[in-house]
C-alpha atoms as a PDB file:
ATOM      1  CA  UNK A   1      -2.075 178.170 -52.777  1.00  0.00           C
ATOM      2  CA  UNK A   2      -4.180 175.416 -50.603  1.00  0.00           C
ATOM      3  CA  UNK A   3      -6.990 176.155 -53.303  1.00  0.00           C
ATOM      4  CA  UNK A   4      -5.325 175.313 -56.007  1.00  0.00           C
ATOM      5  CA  UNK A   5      -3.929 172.389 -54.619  1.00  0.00           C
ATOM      6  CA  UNK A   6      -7.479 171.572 -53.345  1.00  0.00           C
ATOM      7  CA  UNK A   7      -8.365 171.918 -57.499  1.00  0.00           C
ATOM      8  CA  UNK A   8      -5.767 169.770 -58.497  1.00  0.00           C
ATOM      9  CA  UNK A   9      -6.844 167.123 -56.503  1.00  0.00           C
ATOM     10  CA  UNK A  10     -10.534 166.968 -57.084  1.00  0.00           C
ATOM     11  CA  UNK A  11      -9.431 167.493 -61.220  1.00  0.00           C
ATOM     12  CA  UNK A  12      -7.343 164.553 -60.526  1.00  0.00           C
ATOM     13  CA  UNK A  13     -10.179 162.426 -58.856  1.00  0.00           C
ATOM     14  CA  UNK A  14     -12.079 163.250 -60.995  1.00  0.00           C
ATOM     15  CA  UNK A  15      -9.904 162.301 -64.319  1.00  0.00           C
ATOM     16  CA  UNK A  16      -9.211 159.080 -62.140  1.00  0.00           C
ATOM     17  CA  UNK A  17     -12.725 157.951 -61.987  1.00  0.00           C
ATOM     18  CA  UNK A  18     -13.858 158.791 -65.705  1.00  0.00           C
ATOM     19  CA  UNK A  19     -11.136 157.213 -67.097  1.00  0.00           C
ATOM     20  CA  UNK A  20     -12.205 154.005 -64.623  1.00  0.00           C
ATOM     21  CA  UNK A  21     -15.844 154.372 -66.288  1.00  0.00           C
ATOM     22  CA  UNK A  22     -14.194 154.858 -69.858  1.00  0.00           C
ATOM     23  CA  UNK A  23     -12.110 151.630 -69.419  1.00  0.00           C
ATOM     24  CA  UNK A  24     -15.177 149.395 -67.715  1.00  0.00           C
ATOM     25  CA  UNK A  25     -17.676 150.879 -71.008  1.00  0.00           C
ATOM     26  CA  UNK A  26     -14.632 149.581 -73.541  1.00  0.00           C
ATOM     27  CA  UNK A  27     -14.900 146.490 -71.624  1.00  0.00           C
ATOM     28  CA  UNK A  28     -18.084 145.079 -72.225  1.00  0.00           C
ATOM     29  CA  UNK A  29     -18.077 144.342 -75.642  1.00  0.00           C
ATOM     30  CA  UNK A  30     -14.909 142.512 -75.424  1.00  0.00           C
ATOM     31  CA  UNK A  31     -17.038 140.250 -72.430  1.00  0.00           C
ATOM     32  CA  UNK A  32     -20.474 139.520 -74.316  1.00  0.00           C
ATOM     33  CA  UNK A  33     -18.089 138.299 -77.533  1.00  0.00           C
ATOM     34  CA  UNK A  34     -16.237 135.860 -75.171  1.00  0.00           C
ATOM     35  CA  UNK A  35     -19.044 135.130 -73.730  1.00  0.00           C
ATOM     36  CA  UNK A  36     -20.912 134.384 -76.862  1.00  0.00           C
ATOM     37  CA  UNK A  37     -18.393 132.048 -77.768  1.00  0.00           C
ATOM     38  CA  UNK A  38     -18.241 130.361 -74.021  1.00  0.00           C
ATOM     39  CA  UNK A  39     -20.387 127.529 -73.021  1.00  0.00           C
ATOM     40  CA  UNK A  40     -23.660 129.341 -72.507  1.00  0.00           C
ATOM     41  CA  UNK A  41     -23.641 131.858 -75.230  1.00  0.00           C
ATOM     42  CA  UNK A  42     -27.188 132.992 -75.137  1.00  0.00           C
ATOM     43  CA  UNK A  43     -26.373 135.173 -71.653  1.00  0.00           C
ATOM     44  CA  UNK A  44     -24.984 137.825 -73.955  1.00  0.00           C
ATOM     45  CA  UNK A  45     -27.524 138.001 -75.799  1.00  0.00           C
ATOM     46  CA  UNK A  46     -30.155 137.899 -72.751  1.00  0.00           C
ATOM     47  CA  UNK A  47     -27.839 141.087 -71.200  1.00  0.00           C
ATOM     48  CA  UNK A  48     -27.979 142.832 -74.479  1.00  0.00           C
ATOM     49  CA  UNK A  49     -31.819 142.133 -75.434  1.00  0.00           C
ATOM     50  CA  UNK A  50     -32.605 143.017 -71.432  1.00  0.00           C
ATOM     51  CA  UNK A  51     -30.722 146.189 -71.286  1.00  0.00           C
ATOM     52  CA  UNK A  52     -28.610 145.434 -68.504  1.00  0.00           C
ATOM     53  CA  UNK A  53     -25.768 145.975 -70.994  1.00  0.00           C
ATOM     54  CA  UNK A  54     -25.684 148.536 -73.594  1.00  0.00           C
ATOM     55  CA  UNK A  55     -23.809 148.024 -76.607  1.00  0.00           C
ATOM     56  CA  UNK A  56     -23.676 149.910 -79.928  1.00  0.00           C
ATOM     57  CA  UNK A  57     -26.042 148.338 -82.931  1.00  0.00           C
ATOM     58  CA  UNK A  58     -22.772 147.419 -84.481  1.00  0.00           C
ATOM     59  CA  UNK A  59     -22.125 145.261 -81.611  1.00  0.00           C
ATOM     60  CA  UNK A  60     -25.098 143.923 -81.075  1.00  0.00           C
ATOM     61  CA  UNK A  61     -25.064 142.457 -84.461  1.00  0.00           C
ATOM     62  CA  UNK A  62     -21.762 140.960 -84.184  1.00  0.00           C
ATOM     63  CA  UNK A  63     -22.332 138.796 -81.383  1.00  0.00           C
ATOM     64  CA  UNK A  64     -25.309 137.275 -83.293  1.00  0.00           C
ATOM     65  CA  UNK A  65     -22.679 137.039 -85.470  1.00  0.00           C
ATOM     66  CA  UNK A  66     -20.658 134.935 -83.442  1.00  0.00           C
ATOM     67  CA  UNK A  67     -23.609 133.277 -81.563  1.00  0.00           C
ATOM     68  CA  UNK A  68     -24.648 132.092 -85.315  1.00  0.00           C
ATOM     69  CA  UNK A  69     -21.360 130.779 -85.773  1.00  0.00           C
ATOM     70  CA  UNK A  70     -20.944 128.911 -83.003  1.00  0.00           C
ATOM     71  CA  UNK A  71     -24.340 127.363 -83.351  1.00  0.00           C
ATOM     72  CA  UNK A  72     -23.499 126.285 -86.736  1.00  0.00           C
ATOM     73  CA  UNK A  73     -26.524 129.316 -87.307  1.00  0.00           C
ATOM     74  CA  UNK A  74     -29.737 130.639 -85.619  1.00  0.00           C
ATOM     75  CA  UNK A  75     -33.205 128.862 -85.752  1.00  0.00           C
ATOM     76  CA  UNK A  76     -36.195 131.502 -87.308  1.00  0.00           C
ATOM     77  CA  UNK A  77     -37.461 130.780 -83.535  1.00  0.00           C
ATOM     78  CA  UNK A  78     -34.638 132.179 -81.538  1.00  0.00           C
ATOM     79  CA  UNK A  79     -34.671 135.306 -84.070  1.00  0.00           C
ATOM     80  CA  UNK A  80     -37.878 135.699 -83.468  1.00  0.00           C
ATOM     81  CA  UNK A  81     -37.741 134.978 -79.555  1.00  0.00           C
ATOM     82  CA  UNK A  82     -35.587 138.580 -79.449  1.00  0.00           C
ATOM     83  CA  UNK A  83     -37.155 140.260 -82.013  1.00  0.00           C
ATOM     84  CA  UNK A  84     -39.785 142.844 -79.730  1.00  0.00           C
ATOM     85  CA  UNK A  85     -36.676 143.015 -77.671  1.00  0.00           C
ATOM     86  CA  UNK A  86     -34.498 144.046 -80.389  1.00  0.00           C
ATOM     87  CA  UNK A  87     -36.827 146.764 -81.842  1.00  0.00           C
ATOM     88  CA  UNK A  88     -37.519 148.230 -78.472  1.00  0.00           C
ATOM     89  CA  UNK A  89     -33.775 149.048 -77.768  1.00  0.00           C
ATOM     90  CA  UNK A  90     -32.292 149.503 -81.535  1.00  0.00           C
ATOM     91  CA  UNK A  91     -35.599 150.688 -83.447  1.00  0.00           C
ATOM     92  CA  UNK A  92     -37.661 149.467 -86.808  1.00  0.00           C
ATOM     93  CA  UNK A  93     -35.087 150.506 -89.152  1.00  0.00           C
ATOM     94  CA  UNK A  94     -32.290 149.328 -87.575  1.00  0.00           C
ATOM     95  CA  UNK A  95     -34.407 145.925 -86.665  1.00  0.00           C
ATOM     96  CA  UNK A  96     -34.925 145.240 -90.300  1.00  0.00           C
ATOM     97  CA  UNK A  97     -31.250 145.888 -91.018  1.00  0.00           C
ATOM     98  CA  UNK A  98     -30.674 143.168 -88.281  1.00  0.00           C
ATOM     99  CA  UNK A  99     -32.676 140.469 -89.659  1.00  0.00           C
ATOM    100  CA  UNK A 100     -31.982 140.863 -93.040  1.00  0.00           C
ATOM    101  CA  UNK A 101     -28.133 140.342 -92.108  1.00  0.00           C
ATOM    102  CA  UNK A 102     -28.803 137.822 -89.650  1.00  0.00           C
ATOM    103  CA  UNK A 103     -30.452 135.964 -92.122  1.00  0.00           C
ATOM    104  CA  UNK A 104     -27.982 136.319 -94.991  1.00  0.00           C
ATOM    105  CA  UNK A 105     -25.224 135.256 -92.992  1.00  0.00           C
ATOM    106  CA  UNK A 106     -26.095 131.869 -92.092  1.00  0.00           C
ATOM    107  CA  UNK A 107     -25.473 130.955 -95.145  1.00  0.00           C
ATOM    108  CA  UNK A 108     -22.043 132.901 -95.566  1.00  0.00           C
ATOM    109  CA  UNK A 109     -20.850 132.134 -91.920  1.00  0.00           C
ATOM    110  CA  UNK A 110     -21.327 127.688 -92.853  1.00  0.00           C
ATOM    111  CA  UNK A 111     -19.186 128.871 -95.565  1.00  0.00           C
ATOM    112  CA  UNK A 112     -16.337 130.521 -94.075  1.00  0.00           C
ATOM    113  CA  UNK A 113     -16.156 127.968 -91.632  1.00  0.00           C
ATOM    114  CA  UNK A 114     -15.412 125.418 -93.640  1.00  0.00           C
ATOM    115  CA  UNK A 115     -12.812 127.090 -95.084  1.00  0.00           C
ATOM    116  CA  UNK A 116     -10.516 129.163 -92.518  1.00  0.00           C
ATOM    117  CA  UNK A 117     -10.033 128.949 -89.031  1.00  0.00           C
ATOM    118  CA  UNK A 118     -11.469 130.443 -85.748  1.00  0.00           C
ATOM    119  CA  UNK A 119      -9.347 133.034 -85.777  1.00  0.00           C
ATOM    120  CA  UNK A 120      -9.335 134.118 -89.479  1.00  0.00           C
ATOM    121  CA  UNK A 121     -13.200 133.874 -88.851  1.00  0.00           C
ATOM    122  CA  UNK A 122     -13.071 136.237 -86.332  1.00  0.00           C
ATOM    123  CA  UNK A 123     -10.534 138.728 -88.138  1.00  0.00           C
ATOM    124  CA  UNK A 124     -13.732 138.416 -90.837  1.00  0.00           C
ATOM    125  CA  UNK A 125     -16.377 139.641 -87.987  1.00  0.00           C
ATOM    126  CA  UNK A 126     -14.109 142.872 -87.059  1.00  0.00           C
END
């Protein structure tokens, strides 16, 4: 009987601290977004382009997305700044995919804008 209960608990400490990993992991995206539309929205970027934070390509993108927003869009030079960093982490085809969107949306982003609000604008980004 101690054995079991010995089981129980180390299954329990253990269930404790992945779901404690699970819910800081869930976190992070949620962070670099606010933090991408916070006063100095280039740090999510530098934590996603340095590694320090890894997020899914799908992420990634939208917080350009939102950084580009914000910005009223994203100079050829500040693409270009993250660009070796970009391919290193998310790889050429992905890269290419990145660009190519980033670039299109300028464009689309002004648009919507002017149009709807913040928060319709960020339903849009979802």
């Amino acid at each position: 009987m101690p054995q079991l209960n010995k089981e129980r608990e180390t299954l329990n400490n253990h269930s404790d601290l992945a779901t404690e990993i699970l819910d800081k992991l869930s976190a992070q995206p949620v962070e670099l977004e606010h933090a991408a539309l916070a006063n100095s929205p280039e740090e999510s970027i530098e934590l996603i382009c340095s590694g320090e934070i890894e997020v899914s390509f799908e992420e990634a993108l939208k917080i350009f997305i939102l950084l580009c927003w914000r910005n009223n869009g994203l100079s050829q030079k500040f693409l270009d700044a993250y660009r070796v960093d970009l391919l290193n982490i998310y790889g050429h085809d992905r890269l290419l995919c990145f660009m190519k969107a980033a670039q299109e949306m300028v464009p689309k982003i002004n648009q919507l804008s002017s149009a709807v609000g913040m928060n319709e604008l960020l339903i849009l980004t979802t």
